[in-house]
Protein backbone atom coordinates (compact mmCIF):
# COMPACT_ATOMS: atom_id res chain seq x y z
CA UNK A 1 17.79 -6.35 -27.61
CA UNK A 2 21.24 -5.09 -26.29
CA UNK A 3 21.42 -3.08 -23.25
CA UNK A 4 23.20 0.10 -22.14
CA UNK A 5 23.49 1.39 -18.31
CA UNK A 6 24.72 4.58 -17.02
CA UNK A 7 26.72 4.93 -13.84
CA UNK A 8 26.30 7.53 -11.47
CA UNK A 9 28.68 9.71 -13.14
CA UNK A 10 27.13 9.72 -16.12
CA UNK A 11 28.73 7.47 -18.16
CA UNK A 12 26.55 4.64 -20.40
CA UNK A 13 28.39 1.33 -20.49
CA UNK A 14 26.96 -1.35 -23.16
CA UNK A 15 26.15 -4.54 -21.34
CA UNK A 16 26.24 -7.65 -23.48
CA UNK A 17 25.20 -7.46 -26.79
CA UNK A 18 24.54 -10.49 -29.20
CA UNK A 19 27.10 -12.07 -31.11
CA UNK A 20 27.93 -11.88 -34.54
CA UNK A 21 27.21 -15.27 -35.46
CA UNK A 22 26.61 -14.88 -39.70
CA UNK A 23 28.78 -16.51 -41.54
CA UNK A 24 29.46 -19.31 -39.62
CA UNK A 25 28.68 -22.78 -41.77
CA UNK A 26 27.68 -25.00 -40.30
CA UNK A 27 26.23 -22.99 -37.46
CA UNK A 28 27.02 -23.63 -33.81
CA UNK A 29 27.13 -22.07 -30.40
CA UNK A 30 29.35 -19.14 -29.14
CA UNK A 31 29.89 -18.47 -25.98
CA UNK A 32 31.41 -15.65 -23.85
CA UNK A 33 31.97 -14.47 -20.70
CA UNK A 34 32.34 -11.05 -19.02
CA UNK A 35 32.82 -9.29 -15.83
CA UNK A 36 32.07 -5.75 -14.95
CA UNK A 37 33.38 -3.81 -12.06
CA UNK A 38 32.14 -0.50 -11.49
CA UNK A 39 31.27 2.14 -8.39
CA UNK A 40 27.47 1.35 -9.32
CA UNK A 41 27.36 -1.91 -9.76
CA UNK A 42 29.40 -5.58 -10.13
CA UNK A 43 28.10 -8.31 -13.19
CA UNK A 44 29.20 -11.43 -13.96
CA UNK A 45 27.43 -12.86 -17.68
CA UNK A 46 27.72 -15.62 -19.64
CA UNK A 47 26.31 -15.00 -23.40
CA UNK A 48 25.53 -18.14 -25.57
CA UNK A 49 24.21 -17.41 -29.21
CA UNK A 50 22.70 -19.72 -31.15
CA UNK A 51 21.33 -19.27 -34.54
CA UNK A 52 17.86 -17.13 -33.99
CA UNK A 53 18.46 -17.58 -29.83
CA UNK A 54 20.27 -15.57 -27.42
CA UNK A 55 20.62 -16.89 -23.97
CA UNK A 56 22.32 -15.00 -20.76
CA UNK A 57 22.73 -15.33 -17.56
CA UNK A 58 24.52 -14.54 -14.80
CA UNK A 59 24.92 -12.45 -11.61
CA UNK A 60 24.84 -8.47 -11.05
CA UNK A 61 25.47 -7.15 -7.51
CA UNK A 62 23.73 -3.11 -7.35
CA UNK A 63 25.29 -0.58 -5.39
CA UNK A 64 22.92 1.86 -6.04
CA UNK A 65 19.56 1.10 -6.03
CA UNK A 66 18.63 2.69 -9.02
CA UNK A 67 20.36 2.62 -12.65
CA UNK A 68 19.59 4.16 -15.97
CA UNK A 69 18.83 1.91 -18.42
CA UNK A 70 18.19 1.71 -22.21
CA UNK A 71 17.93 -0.40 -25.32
CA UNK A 72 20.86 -0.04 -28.07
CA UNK A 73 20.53 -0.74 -31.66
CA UNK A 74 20.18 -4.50 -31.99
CA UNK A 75 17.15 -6.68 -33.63
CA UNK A 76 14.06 -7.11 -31.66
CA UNK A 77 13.45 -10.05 -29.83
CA UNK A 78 11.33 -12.11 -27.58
CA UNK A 79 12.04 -12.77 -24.25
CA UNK A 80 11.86 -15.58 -21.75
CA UNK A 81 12.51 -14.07 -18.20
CA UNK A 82 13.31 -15.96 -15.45
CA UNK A 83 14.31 -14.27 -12.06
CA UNK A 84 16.78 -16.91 -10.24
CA UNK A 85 17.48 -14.44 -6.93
CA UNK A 86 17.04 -11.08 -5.75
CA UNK A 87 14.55 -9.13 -7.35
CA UNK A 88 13.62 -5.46 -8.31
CA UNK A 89 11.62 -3.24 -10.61
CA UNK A 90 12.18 -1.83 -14.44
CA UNK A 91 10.44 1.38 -15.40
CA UNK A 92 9.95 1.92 -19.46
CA UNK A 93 9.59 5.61 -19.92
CA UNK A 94 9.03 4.83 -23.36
CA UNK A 95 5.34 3.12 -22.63
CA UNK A 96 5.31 4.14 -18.69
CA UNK A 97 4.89 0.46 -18.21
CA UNK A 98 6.39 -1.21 -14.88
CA UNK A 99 8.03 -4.70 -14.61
CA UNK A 100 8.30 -6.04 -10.98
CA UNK A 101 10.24 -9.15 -10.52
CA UNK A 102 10.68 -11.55 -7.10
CA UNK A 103 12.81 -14.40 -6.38
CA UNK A 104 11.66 -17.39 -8.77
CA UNK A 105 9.49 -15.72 -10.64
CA UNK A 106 8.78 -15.77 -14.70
CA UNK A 107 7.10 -14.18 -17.62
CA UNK A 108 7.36 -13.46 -21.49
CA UNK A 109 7.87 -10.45 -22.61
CA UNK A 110 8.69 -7.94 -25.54
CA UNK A 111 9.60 -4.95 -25.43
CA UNK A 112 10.59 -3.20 -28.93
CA UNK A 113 12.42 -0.15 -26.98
CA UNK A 114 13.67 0.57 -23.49
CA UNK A 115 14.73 3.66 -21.82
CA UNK A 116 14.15 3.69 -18.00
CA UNK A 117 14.96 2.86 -14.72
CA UNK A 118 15.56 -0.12 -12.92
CA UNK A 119 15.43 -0.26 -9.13
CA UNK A 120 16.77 -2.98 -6.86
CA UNK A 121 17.76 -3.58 -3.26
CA UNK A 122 21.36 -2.41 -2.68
CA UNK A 123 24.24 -4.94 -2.43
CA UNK A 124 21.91 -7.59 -2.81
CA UNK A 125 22.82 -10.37 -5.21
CA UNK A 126 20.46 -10.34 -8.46
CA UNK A 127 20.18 -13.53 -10.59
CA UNK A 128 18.99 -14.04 -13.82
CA UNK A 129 18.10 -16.17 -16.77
CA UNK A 130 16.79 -15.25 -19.83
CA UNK A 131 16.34 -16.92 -23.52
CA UNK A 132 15.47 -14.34 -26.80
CA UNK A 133 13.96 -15.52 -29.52
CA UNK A 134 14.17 -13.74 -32.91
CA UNK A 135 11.17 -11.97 -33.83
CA UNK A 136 10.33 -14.20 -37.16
CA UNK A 137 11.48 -17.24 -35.39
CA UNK A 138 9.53 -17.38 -32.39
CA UNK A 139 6.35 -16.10 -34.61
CA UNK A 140 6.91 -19.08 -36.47
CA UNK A 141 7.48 -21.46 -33.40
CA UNK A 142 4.06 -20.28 -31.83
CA UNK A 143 2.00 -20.33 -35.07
CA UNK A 144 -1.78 -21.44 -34.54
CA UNK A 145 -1.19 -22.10 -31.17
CA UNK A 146 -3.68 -19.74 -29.63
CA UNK A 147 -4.96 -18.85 -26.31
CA UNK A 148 -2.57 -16.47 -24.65
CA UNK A 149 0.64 -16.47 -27.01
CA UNK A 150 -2.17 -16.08 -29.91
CA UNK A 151 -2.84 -12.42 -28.38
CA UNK A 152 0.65 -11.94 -27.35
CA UNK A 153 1.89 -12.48 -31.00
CA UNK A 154 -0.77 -10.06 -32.28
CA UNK A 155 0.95 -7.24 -29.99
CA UNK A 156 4.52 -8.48 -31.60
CA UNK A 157 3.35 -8.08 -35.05
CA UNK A 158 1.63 -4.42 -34.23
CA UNK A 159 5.11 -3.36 -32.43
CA UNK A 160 3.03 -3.12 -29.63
CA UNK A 161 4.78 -3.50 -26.07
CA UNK A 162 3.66 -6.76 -24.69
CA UNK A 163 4.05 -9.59 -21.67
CA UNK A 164 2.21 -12.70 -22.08
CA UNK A 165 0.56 -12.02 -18.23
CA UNK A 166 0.04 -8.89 -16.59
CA UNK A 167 1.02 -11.01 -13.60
CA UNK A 168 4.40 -12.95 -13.06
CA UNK A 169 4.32 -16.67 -11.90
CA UNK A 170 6.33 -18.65 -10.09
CA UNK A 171 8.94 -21.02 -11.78
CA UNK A 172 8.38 -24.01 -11.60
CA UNK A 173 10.83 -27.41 -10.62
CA UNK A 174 10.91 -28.38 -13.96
CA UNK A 175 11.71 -25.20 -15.16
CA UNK A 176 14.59 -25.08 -12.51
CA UNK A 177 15.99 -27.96 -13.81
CA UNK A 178 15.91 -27.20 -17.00
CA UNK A 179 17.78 -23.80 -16.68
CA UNK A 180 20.19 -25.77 -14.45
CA UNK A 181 20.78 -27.80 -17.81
CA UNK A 182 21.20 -25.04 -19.66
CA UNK A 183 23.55 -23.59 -17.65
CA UNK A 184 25.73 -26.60 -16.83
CA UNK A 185 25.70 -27.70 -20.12
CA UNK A 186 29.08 -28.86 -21.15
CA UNK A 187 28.10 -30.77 -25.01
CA UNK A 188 30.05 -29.42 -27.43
CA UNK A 189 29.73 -28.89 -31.10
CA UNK A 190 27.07 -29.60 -32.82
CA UNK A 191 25.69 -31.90 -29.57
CA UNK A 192 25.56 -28.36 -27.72
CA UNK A 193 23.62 -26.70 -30.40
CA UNK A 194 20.57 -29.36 -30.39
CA UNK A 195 20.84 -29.54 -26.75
CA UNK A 196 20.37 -26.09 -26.42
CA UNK A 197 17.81 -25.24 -28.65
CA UNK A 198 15.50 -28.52 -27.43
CA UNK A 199 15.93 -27.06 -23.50
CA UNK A 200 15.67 -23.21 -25.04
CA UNK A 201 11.82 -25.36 -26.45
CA UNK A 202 11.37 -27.07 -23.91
CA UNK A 203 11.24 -23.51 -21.65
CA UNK A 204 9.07 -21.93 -24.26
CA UNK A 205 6.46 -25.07 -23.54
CA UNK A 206 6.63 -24.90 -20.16
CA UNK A 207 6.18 -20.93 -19.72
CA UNK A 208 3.29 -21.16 -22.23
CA UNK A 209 1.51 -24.25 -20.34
CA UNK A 210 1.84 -22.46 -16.89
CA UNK A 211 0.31 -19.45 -18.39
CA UNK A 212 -2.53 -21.48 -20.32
CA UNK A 213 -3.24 -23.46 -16.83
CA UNK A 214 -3.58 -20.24 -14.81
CA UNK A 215 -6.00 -18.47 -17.69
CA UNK A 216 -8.36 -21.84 -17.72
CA UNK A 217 -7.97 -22.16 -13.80
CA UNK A 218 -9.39 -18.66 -13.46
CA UNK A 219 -12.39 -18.80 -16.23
CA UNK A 220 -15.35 -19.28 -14.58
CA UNK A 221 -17.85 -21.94 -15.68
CA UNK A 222 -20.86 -21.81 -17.45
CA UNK A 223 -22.02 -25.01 -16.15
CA UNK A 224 -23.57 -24.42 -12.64
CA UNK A 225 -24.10 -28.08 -11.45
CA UNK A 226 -23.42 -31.63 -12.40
CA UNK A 227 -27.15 -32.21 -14.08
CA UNK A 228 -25.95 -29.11 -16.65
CA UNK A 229 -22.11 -31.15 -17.14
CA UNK A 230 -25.03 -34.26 -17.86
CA UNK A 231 -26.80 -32.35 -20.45
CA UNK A 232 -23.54 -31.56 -22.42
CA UNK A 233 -22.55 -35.00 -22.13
CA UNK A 234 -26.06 -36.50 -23.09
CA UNK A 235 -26.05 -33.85 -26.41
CA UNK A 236 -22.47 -35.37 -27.05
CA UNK A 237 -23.70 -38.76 -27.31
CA UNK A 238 -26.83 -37.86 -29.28
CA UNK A 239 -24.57 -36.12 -31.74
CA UNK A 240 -22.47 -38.78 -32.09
CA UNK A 241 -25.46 -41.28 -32.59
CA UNK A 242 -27.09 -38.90 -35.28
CA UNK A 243 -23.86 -37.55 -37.11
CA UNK A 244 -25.80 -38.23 -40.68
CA UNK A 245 -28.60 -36.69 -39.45
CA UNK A 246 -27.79 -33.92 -37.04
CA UNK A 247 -30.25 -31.41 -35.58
CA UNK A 248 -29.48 -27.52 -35.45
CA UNK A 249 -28.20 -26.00 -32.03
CA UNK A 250 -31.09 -25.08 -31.29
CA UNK A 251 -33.32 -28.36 -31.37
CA UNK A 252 -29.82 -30.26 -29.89
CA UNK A 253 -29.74 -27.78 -26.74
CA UNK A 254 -33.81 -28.51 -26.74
CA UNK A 255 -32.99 -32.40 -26.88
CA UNK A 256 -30.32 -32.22 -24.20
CA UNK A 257 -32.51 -30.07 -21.49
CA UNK A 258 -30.40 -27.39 -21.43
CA UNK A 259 -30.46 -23.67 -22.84
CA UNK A 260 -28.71 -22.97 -26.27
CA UNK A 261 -26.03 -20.66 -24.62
CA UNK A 262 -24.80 -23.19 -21.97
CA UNK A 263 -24.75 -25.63 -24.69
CA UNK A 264 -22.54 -23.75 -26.76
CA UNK A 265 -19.98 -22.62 -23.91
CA UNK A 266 -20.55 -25.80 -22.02
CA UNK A 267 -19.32 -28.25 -24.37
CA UNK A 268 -16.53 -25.91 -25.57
CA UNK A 269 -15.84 -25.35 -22.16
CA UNK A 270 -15.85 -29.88 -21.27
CA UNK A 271 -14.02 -31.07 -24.66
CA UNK A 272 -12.28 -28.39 -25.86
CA UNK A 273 -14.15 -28.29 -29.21
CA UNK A 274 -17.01 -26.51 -30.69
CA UNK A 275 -20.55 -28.69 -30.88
CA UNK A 276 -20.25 -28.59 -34.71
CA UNK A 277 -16.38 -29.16 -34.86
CA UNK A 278 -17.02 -31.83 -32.49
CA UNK A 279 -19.06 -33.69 -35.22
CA UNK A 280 -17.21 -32.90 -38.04
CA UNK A 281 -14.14 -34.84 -36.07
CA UNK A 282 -16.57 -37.77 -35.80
CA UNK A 283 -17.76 -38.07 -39.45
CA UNK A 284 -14.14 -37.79 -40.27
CA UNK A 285 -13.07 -40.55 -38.58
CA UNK A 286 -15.61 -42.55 -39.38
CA UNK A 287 -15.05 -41.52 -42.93
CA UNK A 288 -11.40 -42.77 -42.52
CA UNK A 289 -12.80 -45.89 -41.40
CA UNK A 290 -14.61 -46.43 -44.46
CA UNK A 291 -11.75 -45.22 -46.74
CA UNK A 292 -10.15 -48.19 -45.25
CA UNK A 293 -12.80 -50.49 -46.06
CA UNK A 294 -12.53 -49.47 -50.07
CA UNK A 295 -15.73 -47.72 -50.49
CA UNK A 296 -15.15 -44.68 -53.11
CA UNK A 297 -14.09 -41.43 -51.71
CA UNK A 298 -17.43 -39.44 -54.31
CA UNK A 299 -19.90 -42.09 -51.90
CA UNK A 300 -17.88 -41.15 -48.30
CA UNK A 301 -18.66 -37.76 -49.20
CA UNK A 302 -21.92 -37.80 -50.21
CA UNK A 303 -22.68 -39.85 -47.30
CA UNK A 304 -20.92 -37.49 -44.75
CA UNK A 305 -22.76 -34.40 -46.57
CA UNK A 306 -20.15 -32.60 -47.68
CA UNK A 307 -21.14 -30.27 -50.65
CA UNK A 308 -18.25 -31.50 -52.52
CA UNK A 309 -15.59 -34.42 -52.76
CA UNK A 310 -13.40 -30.79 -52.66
CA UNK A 311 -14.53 -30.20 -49.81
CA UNK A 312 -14.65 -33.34 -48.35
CA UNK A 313 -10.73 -33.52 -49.43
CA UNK A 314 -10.09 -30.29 -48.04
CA UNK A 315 -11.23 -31.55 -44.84
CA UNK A 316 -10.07 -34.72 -44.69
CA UNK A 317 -6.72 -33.22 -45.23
CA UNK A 318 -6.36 -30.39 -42.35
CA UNK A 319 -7.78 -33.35 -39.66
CA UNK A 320 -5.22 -35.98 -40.90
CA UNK A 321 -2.78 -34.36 -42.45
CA UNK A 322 -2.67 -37.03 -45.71
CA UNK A 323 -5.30 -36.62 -48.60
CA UNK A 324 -7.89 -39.02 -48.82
CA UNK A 325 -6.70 -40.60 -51.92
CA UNK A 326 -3.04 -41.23 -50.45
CA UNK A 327 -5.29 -43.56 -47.22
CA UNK A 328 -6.68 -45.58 -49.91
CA UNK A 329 -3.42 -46.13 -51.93
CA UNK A 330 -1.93 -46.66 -47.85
């Protein structure tokens, strides 16, 4: 999204704005620089486009401590936001919605449309980084990831205003260094285009895993004391010992001395994996092990219980990504 600022006299001054990079085979970098010198405020950006990224950065120095923002005509995108120095506020009268950002601080946002406010302390250096992502591109990055980013996509694809946190975190080293990178980057070529787009990935990771860590860190667990974390473990190792034969939820939360709820959440909540999805990993793999061995994939699947060698297929496929046929040939 470009953006436009007006001055205290009224005038609205286009800041930025992504580069026209179509038509350029095969596609690389461009880069720009500008400088802005006004009674309101002082800027100094650097632009790099990449195909389906747009990174800036740079330094604005506010005279005024508050400045009229808003959004011009340019594609949507998703965006990275990473405050280096200084700090501030930006008010969307569009959605009423209010961004806060501190010294080191990050979050992911979008933001279809601005028109607002932003307020900052006067004649106080701001710094910032930031990396956009194309709408169908980053939707495509993220796909089946889940958690967080799974909910924050759903809000994209509504043209709902979204950030991935209602709370900012703090950057961490590693992102420091690689926005450092980034910005000292001197590749050229195509060298500076897979540079750039690995560190613009690498960012997306990191800002997603920080998130994800912070979510988990503040779920609270169902499991109340280490005999309950025993149970889940004991109806693990039952399942695994009974895969041909297993019992319901029911009689497995029974066998493992625990209630059916906390062995549900529980063992979701220790191995990241449903009771049932558990096993089905197991009979896979031990279905692999005997597609290795020759026996025919119709007897693996009626063994395993599968309701068909379709199914069984189907299956084997989405865990391993190779059919079972293609092992055996292997």
């Amino acid at each position: 999204m470009g953006m436009a600022l007006c001055d205290e006299y009224g005038k609205w001054t286009e800041i930025g704005g992504i580069a026209d990079y179509s038509g350029l085979l095969p596609p690389f970098v461009t880069e720009r620089k500008e400088k802005y010198n006004f009674p309101s405020f002082d800027a100094e950006l650097t632009h790099l486009t990449l195909p389906n990224i747009y990174i800036v950065f740079g330094d604005m120095r506010i005279k005024n401590h508050r400045l009229r923002f808003r959004s011009t005509d340019e594609p949507d995108f998703v965006e990275l936001h990473f405050s280096l120095a200084g700090g501030g506020s930006m008010e969307n009268h569009i959605n009423g919605h209010i961004h806060e950002f501190k010294p080191l601080q990050h979050n992911l946002l979008y933001s279809p449309e601005f028109d607002g406010v932003g307020q900052y302390n006067p004649n106080v250096p701001y710094q910032f980084f930031e990396i956009h992502f194309q709408i169908a591109y980053f939707l495509e990055l993220v796909k089946d990831v889940g958690g967080l980013l799974a909910v924050f996509c759903k809000n994209i694809q509504k043209h709902q205003f979204s950030d991935l946190s209602d709370s900012n975190l703090r950057m961490t080293f590693a992102m420091q260094q690689c926005i450092r990178e980034i910005i000292n980057c001197d590749f050229s070529g195509g060298l500076k285009l897979i540079f750039l787009q690995a560190k613009c990935m690498e960012l997306l990771s990191l800002q997603a895993q920080a998130f994800e860590q912070l979510a988990k860190k503040n779920t609270k667990s169902v499991l109340k004391s280490a005999y309950e974390k025993d149970c889940i473990h004991y109806a693990r190792e039952y399942l695994t010992a009974h895969i041909h034969t297993p019992p319901s939820l029911a009689e497995l939360a029974r066998i493992a001395g625990i209630n059916e709820f906390k062995l549900k959440n529980g063992f979701k909540e220790l191995f990241d994996t449903t009771v049932f999805g558990y096993l089905s990993d197991v009979k896979l793999m031990e279905a692999r092990e005997q597609l290795l061995s020759g026996i025919p994939i119709k007897a693996i699947s009626e063994n395993m219980g599968y309701s068909s060698v379709q199914h069984f297929n189907t299956a084997f496929s989405k865990k391993f990504g190779i059919s079972p046929g293609k092992v055996k040939l292997n």
